[in-house]
N, C-alpha and C. Protein backbone atom coordinates (compact mmCIF):
# COMPACT_ATOMS: atom_id res chain seq x y z
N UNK A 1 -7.18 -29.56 -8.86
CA UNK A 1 -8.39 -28.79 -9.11
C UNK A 1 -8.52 -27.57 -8.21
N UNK A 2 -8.11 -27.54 -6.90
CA UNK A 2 -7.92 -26.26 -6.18
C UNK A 2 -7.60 -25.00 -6.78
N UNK A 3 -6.73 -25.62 -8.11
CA UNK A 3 -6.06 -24.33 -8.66
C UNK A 3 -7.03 -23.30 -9.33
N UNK A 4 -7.69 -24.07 -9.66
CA UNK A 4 -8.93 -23.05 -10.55
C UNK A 4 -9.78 -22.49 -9.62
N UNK A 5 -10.48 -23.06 -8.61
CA UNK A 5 -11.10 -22.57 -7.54
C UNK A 5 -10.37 -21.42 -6.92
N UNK A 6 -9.08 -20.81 -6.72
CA UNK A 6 -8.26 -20.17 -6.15
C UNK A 6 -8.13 -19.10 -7.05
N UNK A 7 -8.03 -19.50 -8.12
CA UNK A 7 -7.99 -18.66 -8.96
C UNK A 7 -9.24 -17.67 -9.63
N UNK A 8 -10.27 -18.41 -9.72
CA UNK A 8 -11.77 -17.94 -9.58
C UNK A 8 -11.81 -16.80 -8.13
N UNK A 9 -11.60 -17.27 -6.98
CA UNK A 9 -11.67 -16.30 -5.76
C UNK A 9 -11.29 -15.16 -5.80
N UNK A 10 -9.54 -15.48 -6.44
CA UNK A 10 -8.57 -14.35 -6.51
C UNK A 10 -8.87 -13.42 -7.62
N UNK A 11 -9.81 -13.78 -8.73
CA UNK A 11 -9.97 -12.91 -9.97
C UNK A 11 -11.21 -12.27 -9.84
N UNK A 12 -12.28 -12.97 -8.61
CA UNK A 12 -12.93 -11.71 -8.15
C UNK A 12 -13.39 -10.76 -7.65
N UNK A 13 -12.08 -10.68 -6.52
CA UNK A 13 -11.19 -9.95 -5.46
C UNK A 13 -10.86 -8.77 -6.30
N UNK A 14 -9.72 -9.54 -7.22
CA UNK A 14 -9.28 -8.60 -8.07
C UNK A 14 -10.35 -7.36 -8.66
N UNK A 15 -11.27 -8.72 -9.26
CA UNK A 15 -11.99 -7.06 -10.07
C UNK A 15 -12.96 -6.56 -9.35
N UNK A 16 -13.33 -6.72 -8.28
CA UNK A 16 -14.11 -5.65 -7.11
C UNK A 16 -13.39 -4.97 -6.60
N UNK A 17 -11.82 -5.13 -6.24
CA UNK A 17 -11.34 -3.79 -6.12
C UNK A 17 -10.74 -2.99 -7.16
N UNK A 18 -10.10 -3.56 -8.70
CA UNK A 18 -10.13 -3.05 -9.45
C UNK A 18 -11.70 -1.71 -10.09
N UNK A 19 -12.88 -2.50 -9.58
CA UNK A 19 -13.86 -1.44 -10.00
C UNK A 19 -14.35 -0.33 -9.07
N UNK A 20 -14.00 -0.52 -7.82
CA UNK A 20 -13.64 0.50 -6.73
C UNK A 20 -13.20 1.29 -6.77
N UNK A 21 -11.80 0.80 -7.38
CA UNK A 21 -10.46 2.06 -7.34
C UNK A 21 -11.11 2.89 -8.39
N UNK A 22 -12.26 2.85 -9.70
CA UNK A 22 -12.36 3.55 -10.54
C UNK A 22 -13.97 4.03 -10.64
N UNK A 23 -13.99 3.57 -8.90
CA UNK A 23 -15.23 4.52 -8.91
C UNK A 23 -16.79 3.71 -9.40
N UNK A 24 -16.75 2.80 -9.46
CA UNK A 24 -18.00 2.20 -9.93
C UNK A 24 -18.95 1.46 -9.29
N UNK A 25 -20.28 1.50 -9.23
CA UNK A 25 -21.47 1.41 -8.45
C UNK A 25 -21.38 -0.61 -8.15
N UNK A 26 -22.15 -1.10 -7.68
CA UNK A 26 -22.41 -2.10 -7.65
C UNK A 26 -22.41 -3.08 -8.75
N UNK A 27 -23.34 -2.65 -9.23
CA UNK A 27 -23.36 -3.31 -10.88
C UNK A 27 -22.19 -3.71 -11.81
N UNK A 28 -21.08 -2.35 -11.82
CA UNK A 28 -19.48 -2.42 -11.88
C UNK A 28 -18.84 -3.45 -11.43
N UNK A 29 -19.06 -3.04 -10.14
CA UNK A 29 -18.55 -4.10 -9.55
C UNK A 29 -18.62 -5.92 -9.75
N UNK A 30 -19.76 -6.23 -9.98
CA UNK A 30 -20.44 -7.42 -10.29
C UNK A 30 -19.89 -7.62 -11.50
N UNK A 31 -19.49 -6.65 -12.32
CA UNK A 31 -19.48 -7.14 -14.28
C UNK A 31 -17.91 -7.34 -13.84
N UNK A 32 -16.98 -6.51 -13.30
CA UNK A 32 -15.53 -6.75 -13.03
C UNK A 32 -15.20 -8.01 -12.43
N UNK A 33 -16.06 -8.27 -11.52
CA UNK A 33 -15.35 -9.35 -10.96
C UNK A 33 -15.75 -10.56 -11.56
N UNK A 34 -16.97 -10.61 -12.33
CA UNK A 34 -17.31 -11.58 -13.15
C UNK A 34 -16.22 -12.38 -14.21
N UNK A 35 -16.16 -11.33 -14.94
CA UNK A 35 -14.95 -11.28 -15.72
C UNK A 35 -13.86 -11.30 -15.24
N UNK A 36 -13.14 -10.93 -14.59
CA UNK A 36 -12.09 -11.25 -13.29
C UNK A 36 -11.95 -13.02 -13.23
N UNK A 37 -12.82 -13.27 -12.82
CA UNK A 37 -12.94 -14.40 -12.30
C UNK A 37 -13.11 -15.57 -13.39
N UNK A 38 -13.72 -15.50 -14.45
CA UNK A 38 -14.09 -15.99 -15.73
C UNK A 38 -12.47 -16.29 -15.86
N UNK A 39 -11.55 -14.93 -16.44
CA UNK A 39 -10.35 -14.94 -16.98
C UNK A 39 -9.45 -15.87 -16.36
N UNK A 40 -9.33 -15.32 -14.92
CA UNK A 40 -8.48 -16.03 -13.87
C UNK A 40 -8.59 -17.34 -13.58
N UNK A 41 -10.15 -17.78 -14.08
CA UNK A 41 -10.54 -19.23 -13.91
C UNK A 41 -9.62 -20.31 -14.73
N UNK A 42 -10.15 -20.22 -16.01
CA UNK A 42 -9.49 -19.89 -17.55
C UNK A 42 -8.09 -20.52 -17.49
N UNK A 43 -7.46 -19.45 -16.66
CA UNK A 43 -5.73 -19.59 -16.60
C UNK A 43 -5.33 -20.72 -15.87
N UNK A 44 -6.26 -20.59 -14.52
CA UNK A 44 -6.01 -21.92 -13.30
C UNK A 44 -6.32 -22.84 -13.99
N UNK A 45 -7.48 -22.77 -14.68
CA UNK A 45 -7.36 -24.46 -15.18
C UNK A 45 -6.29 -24.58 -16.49
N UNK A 46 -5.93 -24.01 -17.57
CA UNK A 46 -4.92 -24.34 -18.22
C UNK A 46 -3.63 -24.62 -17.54
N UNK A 47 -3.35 -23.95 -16.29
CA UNK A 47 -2.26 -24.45 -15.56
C UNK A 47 -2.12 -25.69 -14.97
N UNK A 48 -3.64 -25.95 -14.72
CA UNK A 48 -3.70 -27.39 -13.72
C UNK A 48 -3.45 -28.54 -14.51
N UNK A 49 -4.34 -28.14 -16.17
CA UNK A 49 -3.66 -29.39 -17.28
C UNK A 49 -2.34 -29.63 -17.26
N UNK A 50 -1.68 -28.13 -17.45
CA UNK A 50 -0.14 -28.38 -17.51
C UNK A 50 0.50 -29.32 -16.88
N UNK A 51 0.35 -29.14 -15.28
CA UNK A 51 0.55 -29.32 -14.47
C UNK A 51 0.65 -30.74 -14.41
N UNK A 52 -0.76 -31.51 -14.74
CA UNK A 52 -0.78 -32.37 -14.84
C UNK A 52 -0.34 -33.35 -15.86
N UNK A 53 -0.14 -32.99 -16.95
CA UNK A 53 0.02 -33.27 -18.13
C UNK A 53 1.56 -33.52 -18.15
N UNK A 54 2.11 -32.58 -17.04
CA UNK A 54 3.69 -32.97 -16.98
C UNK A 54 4.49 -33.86 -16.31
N UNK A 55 3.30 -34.25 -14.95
CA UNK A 55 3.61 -35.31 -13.92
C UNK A 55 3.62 -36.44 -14.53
């Protein structure tokens, strides 16, 4: 389960500096990393099924 948690962190890292680099106010920022983090969540946990699903 770490994996999704890690992945949540890292996706909304990602999109706060992704909305930085392009210049965008706070609010930007908040909707990027939201979504960032949503997506990235998403992935960690389909990986962690895998993951598990294969052990």
């Amino acid at each position: 389960m770490p994996i999704v948690f890690i992945a949540l962190v890292l996706g909304a890292l990602l999109g706060v500096v992704r909305a930085r680099k392009r210049g965008g106010n706070g609010f930007d920022q908040a909707q990027y990393a939201a979504v960032h983090a949503i997506v990235f969540g998403l992935a960690g946990l389909f990986i962690t099924i895998f993951i598990l699903r294969a052990a």
